[in-house]
N, C-alpha and C. Protein backbone atom coordinates (compact mmCIF):
# COMPACT_ATOMS: atom_id res chain seq x y z
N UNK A 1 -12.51 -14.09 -3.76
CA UNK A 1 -12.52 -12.72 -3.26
C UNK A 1 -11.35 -12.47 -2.31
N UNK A 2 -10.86 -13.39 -1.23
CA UNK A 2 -9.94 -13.00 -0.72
C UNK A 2 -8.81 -13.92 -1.12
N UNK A 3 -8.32 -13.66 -2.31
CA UNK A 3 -6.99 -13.96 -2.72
C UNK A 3 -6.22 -12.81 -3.16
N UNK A 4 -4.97 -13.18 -3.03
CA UNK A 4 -4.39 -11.39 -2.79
C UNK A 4 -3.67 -11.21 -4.80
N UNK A 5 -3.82 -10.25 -5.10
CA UNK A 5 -4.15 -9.94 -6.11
C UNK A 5 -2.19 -8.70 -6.74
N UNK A 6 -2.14 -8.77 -7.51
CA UNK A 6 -0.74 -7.85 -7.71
C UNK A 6 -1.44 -6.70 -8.16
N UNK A 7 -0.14 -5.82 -7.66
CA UNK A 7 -0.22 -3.89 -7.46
C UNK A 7 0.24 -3.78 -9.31
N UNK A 8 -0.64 -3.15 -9.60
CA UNK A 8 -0.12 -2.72 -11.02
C UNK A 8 0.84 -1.28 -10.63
N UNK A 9 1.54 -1.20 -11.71
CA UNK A 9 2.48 -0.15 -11.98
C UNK A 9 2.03 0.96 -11.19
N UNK A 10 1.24 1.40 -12.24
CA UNK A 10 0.16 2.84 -11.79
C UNK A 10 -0.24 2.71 -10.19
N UNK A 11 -0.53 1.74 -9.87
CA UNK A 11 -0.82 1.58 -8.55
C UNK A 11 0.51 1.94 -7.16
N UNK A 12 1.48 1.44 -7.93
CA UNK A 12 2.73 1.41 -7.44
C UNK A 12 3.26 2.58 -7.33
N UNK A 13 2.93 3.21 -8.43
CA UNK A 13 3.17 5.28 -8.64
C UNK A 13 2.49 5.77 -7.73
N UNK A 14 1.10 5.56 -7.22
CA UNK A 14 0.28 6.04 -6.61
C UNK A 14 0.98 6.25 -5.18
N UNK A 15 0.97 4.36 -5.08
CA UNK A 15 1.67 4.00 -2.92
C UNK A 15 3.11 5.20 -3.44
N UNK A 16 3.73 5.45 -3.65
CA UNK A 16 5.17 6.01 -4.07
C UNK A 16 4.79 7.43 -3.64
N UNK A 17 3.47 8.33 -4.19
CA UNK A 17 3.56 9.67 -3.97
C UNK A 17 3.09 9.78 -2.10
N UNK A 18 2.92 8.62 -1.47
CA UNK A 18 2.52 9.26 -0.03
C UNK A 18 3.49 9.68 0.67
N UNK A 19 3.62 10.49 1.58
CA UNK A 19 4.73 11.09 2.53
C UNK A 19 5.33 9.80 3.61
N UNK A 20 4.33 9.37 3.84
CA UNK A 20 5.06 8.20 4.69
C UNK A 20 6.15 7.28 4.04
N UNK A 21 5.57 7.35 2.91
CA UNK A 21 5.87 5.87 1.85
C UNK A 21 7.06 6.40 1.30
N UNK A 22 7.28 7.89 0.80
CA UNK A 22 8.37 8.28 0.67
C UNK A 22 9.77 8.18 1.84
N UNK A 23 8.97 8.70 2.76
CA UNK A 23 9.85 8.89 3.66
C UNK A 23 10.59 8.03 4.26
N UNK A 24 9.50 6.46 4.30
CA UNK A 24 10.16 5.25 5.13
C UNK A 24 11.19 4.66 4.10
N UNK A 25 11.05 4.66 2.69
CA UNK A 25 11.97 3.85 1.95
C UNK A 25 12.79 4.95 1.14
N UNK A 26 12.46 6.58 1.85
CA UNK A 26 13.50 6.89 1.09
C UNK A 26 13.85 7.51 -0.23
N UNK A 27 12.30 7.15 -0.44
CA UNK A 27 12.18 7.48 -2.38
C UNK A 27 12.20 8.99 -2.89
N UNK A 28 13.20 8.82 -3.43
CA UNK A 28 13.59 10.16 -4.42
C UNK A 28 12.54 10.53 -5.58
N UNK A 29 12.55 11.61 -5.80
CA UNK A 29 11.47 12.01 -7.01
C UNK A 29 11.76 11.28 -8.44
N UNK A 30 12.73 11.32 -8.71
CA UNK A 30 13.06 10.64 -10.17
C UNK A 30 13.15 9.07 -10.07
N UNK A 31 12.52 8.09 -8.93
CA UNK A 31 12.83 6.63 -8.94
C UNK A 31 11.49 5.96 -9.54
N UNK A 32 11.55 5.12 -9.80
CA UNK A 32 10.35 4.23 -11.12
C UNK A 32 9.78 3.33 -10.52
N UNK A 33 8.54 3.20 -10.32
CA UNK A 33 7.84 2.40 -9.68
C UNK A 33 8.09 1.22 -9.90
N UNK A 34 8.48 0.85 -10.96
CA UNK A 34 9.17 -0.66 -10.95
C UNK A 34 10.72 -1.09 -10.10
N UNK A 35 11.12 0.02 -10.11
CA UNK A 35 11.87 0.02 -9.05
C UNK A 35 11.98 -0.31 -7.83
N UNK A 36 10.53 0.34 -6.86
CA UNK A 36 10.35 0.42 -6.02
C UNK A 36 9.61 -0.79 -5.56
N UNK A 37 8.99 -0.96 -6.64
CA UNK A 37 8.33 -2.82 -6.73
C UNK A 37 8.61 -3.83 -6.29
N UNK A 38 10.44 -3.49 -6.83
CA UNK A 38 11.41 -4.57 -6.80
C UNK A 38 12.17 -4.96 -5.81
N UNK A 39 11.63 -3.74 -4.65
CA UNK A 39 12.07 -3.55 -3.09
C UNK A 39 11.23 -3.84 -1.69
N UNK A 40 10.08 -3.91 -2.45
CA UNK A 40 9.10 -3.88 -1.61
C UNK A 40 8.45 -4.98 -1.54
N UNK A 41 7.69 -6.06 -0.54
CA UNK A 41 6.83 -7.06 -0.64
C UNK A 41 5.14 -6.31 -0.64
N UNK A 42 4.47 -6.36 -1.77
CA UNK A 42 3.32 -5.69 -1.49
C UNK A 42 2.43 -6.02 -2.17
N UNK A 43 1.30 -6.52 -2.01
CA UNK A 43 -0.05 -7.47 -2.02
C UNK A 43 -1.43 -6.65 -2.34
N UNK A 44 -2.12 -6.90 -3.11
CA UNK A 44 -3.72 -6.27 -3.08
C UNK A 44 -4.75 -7.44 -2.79
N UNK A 45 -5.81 -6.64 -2.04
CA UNK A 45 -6.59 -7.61 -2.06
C UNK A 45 -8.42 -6.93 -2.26
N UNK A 46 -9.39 -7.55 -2.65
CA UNK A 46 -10.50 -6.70 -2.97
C UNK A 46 -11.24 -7.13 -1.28
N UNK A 47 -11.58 -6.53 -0.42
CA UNK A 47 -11.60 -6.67 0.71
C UNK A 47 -13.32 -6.19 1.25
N UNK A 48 -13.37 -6.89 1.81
CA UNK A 48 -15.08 -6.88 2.50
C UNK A 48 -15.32 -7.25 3.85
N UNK A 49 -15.30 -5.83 4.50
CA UNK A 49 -14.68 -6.31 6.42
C UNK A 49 -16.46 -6.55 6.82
N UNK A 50 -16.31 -6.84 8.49
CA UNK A 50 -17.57 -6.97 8.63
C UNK A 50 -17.79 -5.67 9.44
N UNK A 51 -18.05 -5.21 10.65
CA UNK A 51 -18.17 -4.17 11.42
C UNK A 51 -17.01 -3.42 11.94
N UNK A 52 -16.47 -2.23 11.37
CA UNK A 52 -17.82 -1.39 11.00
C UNK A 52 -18.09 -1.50 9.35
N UNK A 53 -17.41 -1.90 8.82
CA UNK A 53 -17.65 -2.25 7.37
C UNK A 53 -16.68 -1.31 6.07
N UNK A 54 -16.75 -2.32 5.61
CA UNK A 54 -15.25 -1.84 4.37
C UNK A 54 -15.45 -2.48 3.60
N UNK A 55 -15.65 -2.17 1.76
CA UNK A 55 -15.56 -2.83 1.00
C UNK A 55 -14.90 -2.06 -0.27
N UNK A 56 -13.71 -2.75 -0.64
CA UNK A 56 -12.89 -1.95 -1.16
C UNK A 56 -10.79 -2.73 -1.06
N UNK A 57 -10.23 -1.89 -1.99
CA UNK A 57 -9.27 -2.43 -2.01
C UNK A 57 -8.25 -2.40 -0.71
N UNK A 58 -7.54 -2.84 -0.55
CA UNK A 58 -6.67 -3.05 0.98
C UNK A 58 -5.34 -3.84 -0.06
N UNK A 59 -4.05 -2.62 0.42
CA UNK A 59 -3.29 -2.89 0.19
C UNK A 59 -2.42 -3.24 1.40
N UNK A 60 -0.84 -3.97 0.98
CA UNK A 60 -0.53 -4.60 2.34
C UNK A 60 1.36 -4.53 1.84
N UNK A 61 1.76 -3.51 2.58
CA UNK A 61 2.85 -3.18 2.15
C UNK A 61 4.13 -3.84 3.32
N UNK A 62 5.69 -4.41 2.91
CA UNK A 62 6.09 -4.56 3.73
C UNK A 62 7.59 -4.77 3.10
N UNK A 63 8.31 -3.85 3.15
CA UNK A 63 10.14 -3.74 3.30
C UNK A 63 10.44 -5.45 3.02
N UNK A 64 11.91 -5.17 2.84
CA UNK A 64 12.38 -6.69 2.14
C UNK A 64 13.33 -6.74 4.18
N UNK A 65 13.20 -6.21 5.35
CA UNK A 65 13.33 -6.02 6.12
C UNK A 65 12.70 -6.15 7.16
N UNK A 66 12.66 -7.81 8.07
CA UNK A 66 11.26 -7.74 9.06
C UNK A 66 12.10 -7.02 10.53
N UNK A 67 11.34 -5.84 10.66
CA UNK A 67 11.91 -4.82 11.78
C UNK A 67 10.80 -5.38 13.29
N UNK A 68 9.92 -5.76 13.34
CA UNK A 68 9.18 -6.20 13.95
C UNK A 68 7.74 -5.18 13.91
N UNK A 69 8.17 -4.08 13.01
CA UNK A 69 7.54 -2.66 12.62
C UNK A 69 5.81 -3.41 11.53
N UNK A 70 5.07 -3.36 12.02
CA UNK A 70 4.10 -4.20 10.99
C UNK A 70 3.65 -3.24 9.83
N UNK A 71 3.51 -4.25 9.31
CA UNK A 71 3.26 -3.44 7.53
C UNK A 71 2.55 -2.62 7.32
N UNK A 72 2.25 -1.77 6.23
CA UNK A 72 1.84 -0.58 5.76
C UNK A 72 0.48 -1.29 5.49
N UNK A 73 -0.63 -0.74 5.91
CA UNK A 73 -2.15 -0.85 5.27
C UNK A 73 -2.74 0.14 4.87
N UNK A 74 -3.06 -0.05 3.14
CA UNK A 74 -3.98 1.37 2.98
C UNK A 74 -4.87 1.05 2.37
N UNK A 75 -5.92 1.51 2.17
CA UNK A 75 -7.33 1.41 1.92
C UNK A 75 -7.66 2.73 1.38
N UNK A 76 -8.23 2.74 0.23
CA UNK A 76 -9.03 3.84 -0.19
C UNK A 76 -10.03 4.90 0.61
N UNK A 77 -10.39 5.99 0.29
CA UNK A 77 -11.15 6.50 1.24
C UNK A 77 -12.49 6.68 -0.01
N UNK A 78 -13.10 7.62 1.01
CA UNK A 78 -14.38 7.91 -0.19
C UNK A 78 -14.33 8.89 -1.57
N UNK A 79 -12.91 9.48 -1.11
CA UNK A 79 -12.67 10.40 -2.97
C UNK A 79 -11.85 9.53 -3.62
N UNK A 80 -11.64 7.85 -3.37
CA UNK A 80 -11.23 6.95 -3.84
C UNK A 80 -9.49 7.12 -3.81
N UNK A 81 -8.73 7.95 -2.93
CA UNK A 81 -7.74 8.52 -2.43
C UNK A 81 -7.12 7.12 -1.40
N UNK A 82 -5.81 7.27 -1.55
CA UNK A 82 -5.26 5.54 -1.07
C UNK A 82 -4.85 6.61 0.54
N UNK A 83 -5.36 5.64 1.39
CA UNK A 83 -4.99 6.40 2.95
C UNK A 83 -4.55 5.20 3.80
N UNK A 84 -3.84 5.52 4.80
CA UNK A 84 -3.17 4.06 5.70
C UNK A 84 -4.75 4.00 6.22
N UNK A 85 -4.94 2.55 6.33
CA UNK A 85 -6.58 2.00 7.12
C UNK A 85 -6.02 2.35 8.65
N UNK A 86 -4.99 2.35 9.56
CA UNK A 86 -5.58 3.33 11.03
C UNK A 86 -4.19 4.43 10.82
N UNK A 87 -4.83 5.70 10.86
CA UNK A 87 -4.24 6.64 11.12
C UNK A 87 -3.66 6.66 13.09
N UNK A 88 -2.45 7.07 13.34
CA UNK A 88 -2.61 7.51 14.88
C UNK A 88 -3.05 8.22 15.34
């Protein structure tokens, strides 16, 4: 259960349409998720927290660039919608 698992394509299209995700790497409308794949270090995992509780996918995103900036976490919400796990 907690072995980290690869982002399919579609999945990769998905992290690609968020505003953050655009914005931090940059991504233009016409670039290909395999593209962006190929830039990015980024991990799935099927995830089961304890309190307050989470069970569900947790993705773990992170630039080919260690800024000291820590990685992107997103987690599904309840309309099954990919959202960063802490908003500010």
């Amino acid at each position: 259960m907690n072995k980290p698992l690869e982002i399919s394509i579609a999945e990769w299209q998905e992290i690609m349409q968020l505003p953050e995700v655009k914005e931090s790497w940059g991504i233009q409308d016409d670039e290909k998720p395999e593209d962006f794949a190929d830039m990015v270090y980024g991990v799935k995992f099927n995830f089961q927290s304890g309190s307050p509780g989470y069970v569900g996918e947790l993705y773990i995103l992170q630039g080919d660039v260690l800024t000291g900036d820590a990685p992107f976490l997103l987690i599904r919400d309840r309309n099954r919608s990919l959202v960063f796990a802490y908003d500010e």
